[in-house]
C-alpha atoms as a PDB file:
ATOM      1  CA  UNK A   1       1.765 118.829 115.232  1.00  0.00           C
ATOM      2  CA  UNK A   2       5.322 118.444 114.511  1.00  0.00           C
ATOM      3  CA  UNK A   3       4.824 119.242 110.878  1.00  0.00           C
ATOM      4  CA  UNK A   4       3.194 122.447 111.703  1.00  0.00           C
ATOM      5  CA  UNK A   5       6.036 123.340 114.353  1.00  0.00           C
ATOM      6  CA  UNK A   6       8.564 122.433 111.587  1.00  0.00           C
ATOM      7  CA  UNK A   7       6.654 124.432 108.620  1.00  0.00           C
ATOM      8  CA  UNK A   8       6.141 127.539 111.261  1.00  0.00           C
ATOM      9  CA  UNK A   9       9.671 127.377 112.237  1.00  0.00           C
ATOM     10  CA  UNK A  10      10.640 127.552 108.108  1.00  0.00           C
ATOM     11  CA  UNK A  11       8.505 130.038 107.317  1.00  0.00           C
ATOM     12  CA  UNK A  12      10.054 132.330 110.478  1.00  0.00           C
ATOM     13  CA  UNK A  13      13.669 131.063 108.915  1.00  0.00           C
ATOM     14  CA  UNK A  14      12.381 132.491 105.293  1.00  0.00           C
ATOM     15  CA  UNK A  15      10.488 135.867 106.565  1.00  0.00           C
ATOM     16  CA  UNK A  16      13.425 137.279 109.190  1.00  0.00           C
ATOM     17  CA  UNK A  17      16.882 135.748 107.267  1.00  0.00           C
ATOM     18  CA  UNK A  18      15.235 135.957 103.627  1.00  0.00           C
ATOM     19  CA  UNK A  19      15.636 139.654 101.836  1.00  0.00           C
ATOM     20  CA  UNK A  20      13.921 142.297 103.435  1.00  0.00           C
ATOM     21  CA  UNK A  21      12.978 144.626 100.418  1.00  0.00           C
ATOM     22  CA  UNK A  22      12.909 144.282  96.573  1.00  0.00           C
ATOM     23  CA  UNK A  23      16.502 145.953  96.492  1.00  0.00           C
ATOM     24  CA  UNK A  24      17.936 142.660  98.172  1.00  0.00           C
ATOM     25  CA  UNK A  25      18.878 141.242  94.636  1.00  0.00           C
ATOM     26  CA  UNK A  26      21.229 143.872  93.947  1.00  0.00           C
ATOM     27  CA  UNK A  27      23.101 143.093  97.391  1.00  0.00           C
ATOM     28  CA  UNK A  28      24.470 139.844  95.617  1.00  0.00           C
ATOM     29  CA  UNK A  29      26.424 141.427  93.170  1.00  0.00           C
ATOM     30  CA  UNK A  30      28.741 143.286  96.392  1.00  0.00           C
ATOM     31  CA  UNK A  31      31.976 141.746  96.802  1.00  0.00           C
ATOM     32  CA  UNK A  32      32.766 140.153  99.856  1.00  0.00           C
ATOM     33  CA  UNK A  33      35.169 142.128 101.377  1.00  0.00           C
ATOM     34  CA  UNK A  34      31.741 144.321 101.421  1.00  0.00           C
ATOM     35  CA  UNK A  35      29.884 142.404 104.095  1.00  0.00           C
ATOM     36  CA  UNK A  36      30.707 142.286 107.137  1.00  0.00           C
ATOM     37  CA  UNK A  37      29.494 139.296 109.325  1.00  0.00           C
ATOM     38  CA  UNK A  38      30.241 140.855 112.866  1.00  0.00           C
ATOM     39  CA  UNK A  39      27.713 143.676 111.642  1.00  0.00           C
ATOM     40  CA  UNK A  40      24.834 141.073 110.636  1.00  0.00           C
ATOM     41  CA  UNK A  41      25.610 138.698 113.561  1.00  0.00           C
ATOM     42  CA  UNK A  42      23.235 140.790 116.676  1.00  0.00           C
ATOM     43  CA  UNK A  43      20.482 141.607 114.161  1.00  0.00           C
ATOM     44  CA  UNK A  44      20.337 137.802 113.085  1.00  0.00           C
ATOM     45  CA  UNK A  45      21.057 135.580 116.174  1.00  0.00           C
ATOM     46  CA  UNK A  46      17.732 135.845 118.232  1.00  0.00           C
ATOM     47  CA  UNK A  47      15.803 134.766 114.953  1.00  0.00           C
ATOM     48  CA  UNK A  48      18.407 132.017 114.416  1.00  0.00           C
ATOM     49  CA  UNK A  49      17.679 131.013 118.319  1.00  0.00           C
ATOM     50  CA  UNK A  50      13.589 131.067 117.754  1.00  0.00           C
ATOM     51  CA  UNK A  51      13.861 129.236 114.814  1.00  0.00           C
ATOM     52  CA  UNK A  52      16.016 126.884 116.446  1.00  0.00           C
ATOM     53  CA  UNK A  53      13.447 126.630 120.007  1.00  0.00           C
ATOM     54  CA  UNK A  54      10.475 125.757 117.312  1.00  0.00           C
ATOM     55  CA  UNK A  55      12.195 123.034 115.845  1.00  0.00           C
ATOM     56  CA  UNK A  56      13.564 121.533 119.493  1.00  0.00           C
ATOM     57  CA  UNK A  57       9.328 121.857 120.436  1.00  0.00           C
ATOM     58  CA  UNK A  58       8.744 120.572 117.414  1.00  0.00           C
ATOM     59  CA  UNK A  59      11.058 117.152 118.137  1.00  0.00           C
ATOM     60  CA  UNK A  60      10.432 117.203 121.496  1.00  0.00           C
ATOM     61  CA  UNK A  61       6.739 118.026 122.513  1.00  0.00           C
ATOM     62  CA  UNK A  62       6.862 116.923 126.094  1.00  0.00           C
ATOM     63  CA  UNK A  63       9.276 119.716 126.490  1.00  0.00           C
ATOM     64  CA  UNK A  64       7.462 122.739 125.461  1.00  0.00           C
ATOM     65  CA  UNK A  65       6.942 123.818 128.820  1.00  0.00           C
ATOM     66  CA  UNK A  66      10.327 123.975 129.948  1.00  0.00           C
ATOM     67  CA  UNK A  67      11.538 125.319 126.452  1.00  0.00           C
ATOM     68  CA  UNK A  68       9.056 127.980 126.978  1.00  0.00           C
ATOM     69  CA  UNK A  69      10.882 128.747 130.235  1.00  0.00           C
ATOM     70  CA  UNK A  70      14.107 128.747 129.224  1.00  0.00           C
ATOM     71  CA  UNK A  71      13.271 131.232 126.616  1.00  0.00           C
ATOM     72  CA  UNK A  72      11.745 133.806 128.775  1.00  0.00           C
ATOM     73  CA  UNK A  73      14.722 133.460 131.471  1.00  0.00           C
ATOM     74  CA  UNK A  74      17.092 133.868 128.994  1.00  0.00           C
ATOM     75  CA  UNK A  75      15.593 136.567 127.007  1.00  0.00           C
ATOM     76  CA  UNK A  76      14.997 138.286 130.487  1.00  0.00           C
ATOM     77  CA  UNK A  77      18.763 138.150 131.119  1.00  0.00           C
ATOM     78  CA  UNK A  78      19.772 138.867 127.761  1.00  0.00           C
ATOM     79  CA  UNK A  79      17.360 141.894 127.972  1.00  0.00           C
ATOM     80  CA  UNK A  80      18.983 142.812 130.886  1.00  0.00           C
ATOM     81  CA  UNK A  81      22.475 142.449 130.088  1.00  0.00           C
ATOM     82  CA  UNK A  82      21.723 144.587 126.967  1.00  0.00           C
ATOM     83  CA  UNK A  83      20.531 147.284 129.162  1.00  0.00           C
ATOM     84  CA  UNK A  84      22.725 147.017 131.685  1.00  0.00           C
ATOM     85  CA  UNK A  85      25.407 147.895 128.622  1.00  0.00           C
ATOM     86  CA  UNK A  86      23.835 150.165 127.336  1.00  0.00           C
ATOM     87  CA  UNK A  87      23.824 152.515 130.608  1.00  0.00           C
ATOM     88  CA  UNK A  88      27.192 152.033 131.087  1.00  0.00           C
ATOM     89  CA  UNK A  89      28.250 152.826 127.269  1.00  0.00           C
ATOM     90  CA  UNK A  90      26.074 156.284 127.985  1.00  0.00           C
ATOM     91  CA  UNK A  91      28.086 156.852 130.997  1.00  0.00           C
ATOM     92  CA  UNK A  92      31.438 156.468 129.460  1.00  0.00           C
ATOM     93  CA  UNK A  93      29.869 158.805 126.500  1.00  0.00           C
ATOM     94  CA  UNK A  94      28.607 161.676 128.924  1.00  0.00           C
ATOM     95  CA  UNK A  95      31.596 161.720 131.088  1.00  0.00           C
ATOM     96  CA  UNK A  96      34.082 161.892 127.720  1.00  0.00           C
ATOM     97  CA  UNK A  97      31.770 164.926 126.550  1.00  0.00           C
ATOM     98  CA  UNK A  98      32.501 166.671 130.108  1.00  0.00           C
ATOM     99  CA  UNK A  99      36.285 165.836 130.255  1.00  0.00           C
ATOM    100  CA  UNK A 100      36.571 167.140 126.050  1.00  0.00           C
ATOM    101  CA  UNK A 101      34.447 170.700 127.324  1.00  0.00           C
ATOM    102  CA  UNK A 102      37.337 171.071 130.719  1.00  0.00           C
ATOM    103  CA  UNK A 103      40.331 170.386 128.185  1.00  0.00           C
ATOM    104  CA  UNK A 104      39.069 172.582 125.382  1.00  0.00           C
ATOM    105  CA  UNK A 105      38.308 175.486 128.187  1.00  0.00           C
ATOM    106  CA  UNK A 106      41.942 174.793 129.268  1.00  0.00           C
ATOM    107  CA  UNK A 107      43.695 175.062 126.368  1.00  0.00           C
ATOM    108  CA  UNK A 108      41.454 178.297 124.830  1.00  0.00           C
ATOM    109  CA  UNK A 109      42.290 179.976 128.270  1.00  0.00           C
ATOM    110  CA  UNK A 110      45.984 179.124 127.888  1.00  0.00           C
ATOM    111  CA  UNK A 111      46.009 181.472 125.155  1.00  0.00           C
ATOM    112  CA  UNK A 112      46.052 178.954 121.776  1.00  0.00           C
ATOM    113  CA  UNK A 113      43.682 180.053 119.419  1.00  0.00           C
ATOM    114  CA  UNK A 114      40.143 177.929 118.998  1.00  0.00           C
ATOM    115  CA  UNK A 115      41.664 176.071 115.508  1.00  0.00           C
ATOM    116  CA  UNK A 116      45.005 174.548 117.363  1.00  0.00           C
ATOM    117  CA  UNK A 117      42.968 174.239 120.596  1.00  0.00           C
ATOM    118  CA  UNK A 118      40.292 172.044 119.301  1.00  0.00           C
ATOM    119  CA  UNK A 119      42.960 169.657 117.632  1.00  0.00           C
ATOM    120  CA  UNK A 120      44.945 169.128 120.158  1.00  0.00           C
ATOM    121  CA  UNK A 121      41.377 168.571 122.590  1.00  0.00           C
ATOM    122  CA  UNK A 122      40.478 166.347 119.751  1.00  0.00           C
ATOM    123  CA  UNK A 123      43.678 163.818 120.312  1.00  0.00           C
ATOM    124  CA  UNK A 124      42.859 163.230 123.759  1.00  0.00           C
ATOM    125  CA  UNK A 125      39.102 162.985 123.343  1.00  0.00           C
ATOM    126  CA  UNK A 126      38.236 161.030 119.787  1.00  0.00           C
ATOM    127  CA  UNK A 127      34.791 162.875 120.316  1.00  0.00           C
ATOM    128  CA  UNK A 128      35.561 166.194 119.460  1.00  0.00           C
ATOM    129  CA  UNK A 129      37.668 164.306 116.083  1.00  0.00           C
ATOM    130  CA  UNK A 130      34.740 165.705 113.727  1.00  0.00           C
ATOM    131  CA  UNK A 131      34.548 169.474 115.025  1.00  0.00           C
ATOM    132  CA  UNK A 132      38.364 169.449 114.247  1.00  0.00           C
ATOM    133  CA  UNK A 133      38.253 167.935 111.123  1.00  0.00           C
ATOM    134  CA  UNK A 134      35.387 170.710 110.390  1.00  0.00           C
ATOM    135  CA  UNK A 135      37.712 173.284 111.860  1.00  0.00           C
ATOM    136  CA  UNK A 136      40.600 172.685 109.817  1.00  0.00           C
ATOM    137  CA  UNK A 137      38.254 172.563 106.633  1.00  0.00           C
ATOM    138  CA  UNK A 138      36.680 175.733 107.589  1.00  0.00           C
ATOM    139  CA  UNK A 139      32.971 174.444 108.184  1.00  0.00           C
ATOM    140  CA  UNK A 140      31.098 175.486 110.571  1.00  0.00           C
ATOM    141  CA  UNK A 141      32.218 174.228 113.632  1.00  0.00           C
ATOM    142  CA  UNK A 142      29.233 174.234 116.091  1.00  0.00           C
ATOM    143  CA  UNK A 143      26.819 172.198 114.051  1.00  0.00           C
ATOM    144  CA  UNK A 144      29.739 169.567 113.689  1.00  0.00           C
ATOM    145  CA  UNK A 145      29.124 169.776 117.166  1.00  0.00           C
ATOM    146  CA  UNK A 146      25.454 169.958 117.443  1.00  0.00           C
ATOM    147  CA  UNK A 147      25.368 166.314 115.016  1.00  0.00           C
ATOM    148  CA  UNK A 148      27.919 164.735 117.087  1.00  0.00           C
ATOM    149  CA  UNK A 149      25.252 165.242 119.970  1.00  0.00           C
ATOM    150  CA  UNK A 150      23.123 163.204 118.212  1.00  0.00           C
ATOM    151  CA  UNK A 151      24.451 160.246 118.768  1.00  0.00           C
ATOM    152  CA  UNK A 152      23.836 158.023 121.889  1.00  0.00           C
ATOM    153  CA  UNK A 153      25.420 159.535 125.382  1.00  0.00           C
ATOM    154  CA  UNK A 154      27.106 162.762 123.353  1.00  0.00           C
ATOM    155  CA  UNK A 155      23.897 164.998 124.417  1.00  0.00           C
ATOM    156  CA  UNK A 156      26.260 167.187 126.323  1.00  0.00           C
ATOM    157  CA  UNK A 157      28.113 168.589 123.591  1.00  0.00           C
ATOM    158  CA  UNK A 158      24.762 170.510 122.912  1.00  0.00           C
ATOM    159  CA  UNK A 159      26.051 173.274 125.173  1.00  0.00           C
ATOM    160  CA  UNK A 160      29.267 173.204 123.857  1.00  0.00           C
ATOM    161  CA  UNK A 161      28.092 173.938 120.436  1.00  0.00           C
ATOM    162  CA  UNK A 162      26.074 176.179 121.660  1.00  0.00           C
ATOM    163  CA  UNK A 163      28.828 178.209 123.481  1.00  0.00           C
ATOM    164  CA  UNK A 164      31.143 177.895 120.480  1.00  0.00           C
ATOM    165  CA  UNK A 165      28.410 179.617 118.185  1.00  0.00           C
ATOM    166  CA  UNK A 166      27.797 182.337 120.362  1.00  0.00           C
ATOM    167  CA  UNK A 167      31.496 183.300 120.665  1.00  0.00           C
ATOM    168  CA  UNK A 168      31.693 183.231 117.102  1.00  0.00           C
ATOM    169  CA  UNK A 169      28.584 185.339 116.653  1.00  0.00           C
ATOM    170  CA  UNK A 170      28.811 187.615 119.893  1.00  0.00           C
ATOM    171  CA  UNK A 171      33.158 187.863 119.588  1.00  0.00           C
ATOM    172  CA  UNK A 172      32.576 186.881 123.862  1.00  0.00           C
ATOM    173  CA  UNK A 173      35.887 185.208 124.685  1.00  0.00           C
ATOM    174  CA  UNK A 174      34.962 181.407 124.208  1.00  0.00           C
ATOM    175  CA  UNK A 175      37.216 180.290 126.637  1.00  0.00           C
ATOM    176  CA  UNK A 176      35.355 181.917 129.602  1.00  0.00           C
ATOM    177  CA  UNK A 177      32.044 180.841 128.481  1.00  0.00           C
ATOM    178  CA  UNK A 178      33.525 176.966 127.848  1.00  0.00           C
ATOM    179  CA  UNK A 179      34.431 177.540 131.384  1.00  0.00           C
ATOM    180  CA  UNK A 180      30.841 178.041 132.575  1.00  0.00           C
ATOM    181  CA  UNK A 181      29.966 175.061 130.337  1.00  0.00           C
ATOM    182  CA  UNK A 182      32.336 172.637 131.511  1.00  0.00           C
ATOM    183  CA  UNK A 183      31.826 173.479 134.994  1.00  0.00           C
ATOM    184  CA  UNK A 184      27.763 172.761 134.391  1.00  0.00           C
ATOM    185  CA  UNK A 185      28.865 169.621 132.882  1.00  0.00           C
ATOM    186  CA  UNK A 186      31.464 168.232 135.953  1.00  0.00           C
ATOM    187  CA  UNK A 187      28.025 169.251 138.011  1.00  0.00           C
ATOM    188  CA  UNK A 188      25.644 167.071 135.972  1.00  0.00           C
ATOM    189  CA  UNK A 189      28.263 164.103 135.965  1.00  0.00           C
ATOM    190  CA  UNK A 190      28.016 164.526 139.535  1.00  0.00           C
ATOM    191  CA  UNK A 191      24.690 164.382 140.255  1.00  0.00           C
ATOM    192  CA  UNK A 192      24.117 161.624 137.711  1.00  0.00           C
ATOM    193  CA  UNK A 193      26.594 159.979 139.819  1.00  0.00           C
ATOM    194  CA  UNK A 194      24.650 160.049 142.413  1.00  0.00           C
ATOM    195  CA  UNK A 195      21.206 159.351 141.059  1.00  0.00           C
ATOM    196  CA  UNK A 196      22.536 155.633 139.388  1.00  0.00           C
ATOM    197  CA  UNK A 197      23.895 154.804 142.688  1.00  0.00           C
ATOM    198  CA  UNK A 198      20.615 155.135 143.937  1.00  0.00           C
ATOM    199  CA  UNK A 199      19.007 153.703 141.422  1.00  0.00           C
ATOM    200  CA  UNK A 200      21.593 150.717 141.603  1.00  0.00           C
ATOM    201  CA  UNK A 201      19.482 149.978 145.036  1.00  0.00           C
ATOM    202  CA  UNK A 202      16.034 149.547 143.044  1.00  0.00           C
ATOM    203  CA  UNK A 203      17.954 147.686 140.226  1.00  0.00           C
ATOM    204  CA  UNK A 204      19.383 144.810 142.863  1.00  0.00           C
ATOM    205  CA  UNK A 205      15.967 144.081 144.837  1.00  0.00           C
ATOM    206  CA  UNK A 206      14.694 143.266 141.517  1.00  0.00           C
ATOM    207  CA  UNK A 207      17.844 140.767 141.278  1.00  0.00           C
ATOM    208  CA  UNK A 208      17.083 139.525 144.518  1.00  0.00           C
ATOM    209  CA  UNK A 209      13.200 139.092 143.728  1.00  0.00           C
ATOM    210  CA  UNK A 210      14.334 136.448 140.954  1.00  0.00           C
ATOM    211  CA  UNK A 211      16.159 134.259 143.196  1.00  0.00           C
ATOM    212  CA  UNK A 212      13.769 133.990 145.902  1.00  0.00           C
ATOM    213  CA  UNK A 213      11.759 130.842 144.027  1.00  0.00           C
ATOM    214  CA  UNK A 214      15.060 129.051 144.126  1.00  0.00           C
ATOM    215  CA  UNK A 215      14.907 130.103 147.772  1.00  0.00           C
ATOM    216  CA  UNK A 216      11.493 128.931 148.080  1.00  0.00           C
ATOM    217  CA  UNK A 217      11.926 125.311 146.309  1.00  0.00           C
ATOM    218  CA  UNK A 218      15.523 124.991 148.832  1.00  0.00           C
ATOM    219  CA  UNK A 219      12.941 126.201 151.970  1.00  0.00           C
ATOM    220  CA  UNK A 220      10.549 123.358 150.598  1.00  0.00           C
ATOM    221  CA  UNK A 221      13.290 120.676 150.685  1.00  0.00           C
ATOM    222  CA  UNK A 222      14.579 121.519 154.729  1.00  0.00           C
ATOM    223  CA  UNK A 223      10.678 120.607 155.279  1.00  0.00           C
ATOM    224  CA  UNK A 224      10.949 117.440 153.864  1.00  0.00           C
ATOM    225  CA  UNK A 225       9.014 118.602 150.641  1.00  0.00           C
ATOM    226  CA  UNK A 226      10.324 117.402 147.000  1.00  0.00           C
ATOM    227  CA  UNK A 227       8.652 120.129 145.031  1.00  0.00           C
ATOM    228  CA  UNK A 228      11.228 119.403 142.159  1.00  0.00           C
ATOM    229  CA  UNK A 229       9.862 115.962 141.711  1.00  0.00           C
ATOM    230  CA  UNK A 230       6.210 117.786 141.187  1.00  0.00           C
ATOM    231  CA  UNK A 231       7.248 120.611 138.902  1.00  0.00           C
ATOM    232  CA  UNK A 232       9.637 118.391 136.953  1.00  0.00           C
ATOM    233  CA  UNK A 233       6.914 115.493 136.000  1.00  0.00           C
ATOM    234  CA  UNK A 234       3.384 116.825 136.231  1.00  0.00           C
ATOM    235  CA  UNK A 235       1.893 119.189 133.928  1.00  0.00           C
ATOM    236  CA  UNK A 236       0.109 120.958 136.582  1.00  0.00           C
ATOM    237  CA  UNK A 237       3.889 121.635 137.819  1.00  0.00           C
ATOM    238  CA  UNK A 238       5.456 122.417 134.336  1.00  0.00           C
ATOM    239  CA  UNK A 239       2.574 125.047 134.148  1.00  0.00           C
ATOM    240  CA  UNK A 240       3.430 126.269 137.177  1.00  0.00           C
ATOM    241  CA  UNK A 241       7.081 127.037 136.359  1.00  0.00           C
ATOM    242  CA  UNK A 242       6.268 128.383 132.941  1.00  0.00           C
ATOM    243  CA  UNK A 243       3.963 130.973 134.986  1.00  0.00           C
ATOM    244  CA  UNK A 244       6.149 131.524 137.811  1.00  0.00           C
ATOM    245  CA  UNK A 245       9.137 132.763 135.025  1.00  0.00           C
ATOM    246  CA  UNK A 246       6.875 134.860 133.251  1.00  0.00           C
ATOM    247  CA  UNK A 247       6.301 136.246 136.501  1.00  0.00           C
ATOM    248  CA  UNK A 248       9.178 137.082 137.180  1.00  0.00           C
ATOM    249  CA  UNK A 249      10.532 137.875 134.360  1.00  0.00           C
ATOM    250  CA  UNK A 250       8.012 141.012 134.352  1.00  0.00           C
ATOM    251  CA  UNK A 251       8.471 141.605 137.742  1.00  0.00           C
ATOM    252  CA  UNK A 252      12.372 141.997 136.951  1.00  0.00           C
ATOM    253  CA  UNK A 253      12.077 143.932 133.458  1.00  0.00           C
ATOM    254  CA  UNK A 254       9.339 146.538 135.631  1.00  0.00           C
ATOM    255  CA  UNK A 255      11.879 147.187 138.570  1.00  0.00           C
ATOM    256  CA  UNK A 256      14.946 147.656 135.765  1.00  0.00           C
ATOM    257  CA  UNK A 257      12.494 150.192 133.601  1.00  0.00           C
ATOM    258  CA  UNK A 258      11.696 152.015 136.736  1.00  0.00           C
ATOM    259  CA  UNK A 259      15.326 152.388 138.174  1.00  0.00           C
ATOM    260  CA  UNK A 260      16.073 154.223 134.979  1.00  0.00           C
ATOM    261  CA  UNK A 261      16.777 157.542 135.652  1.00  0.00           C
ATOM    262  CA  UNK A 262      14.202 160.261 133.665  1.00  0.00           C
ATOM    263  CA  UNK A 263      16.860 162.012 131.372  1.00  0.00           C
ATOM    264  CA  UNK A 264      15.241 164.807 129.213  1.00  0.00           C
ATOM    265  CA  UNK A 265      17.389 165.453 125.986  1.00  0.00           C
ATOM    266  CA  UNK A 266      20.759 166.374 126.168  1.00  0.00           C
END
């Protein structure tokens, strides 16, 4: 048994950290000031951890239970944390998009033209840096725009490049319709607002839901009941926690995926 764990856990080491594709070979010839370690570390960790769980099975057998538990609590929280950075990352995205369309409107309806007024917007919001660039070269300006609301949390500069083209094609004064656009945009931060606050609700029952077997075991002990002594030595107890985590675990991970808010595309 241990052999297996240890061959499985080498062959998991050579498949996930080995080279990925026949053009891996030509990778070794880059320099090192090429790589960069930061950028490999989240892709590589989690397989470094497995491999690491099947070899602490593997030299500790009687443990598997609790090993198996530890890894679904901590992938749950890790899962979780991920998300939970994620959202907030999109926030910060979607309200920098709003605050970029209000300054741009600002400064067109001062009276600068769109060239100056789209640099200057751009040093006080880094996400309208490409359109400006694209300005000042002469490219088109609104699908700069359009692929900078590609990325993650930048949807809303789809109706900014959308007003910007139609000035340029209608000759409609682009400040006014930026206007219109940015005033949308404060509205949809708004109610976004509101709607993760909400949300926030759903998201910390589901926190509360994972401590209530700790609440349970600590209930068991004012009774004069050692249920840690049971779970902690007998099988039937280790099997027990391993299928109360899972539990959980899926419990948790359901109430997170439904107290995300239903966004269409931005």
């Amino acid at each position: 048994m241990i052999v297996g764990a240890v061959a499985l856990a080498a062959l998991a080491a050579v498949v996930f950290l080995g080279p990925s594709h026949a053009g891996s070979l030509r990778r070794l010839a880059v320099s090192a000031q090429t790589r960069t370690p930061r950028r490999l570390l989240p892709v590589r960790w989690p397989v470094l951890w497995l491999v690491g769980l099947l070899v602490a099975i593997a030299v500790v057998p009687a443990l598997t239970l609790w090993l198996l538990s530890g890894a679904v609590a901590s992938a749950t929280v890790w899962f979780l944390l991920r998300a939970h950075l994620a959202r907030r990352r999109e926030r910060a995205s979607a309200a920098e998009c709003a605050r970029s369309a209000r300054i741009l409107a600002g400064l067109l309806a001062s009276g600068q033209i769109p060239t100056a007024a789209l640099r200057e917007a751009a040093m006080e919001c880094p996400v309208l840096a490409p359109a400006a660039e694209a300005s000042a070269l002469g490219a088109d300006v609104g699908e700069q725009l359009l692929r900078t609301a590609t990325e993650p949390g930048r949807g809303a500069l789809r109706p900014v490049a959308a007003a910007w083209r139609l000035s340029e094609r209608s000759g409609a004064p682009v400040a006014q319709i930026l206007a219109r656009v940015a005033e949308n945009l404060r509205r949809q931060q708004q109610l976004a607002a509101v709607v993760d606050a909400e949300l926030a609700a759903a998201r910390t029952s589901g926190h509360i839901m994972a401590a209530l077997p700790f609440l349970a075991i600590g209930l068991g002990f004012a009774v004069g009941v050692n249920s840690l002594d049971f779970l902690a030595r007998e099988p039937l107890g280790q099997v027990l926690v391993l299928v109360g985590v899972v539990l959980t675990a899926a419990g948790v991970l359901w109430i997170d995926a439904l107290s995300r808010p239903k966004r269409g595309r931005r």
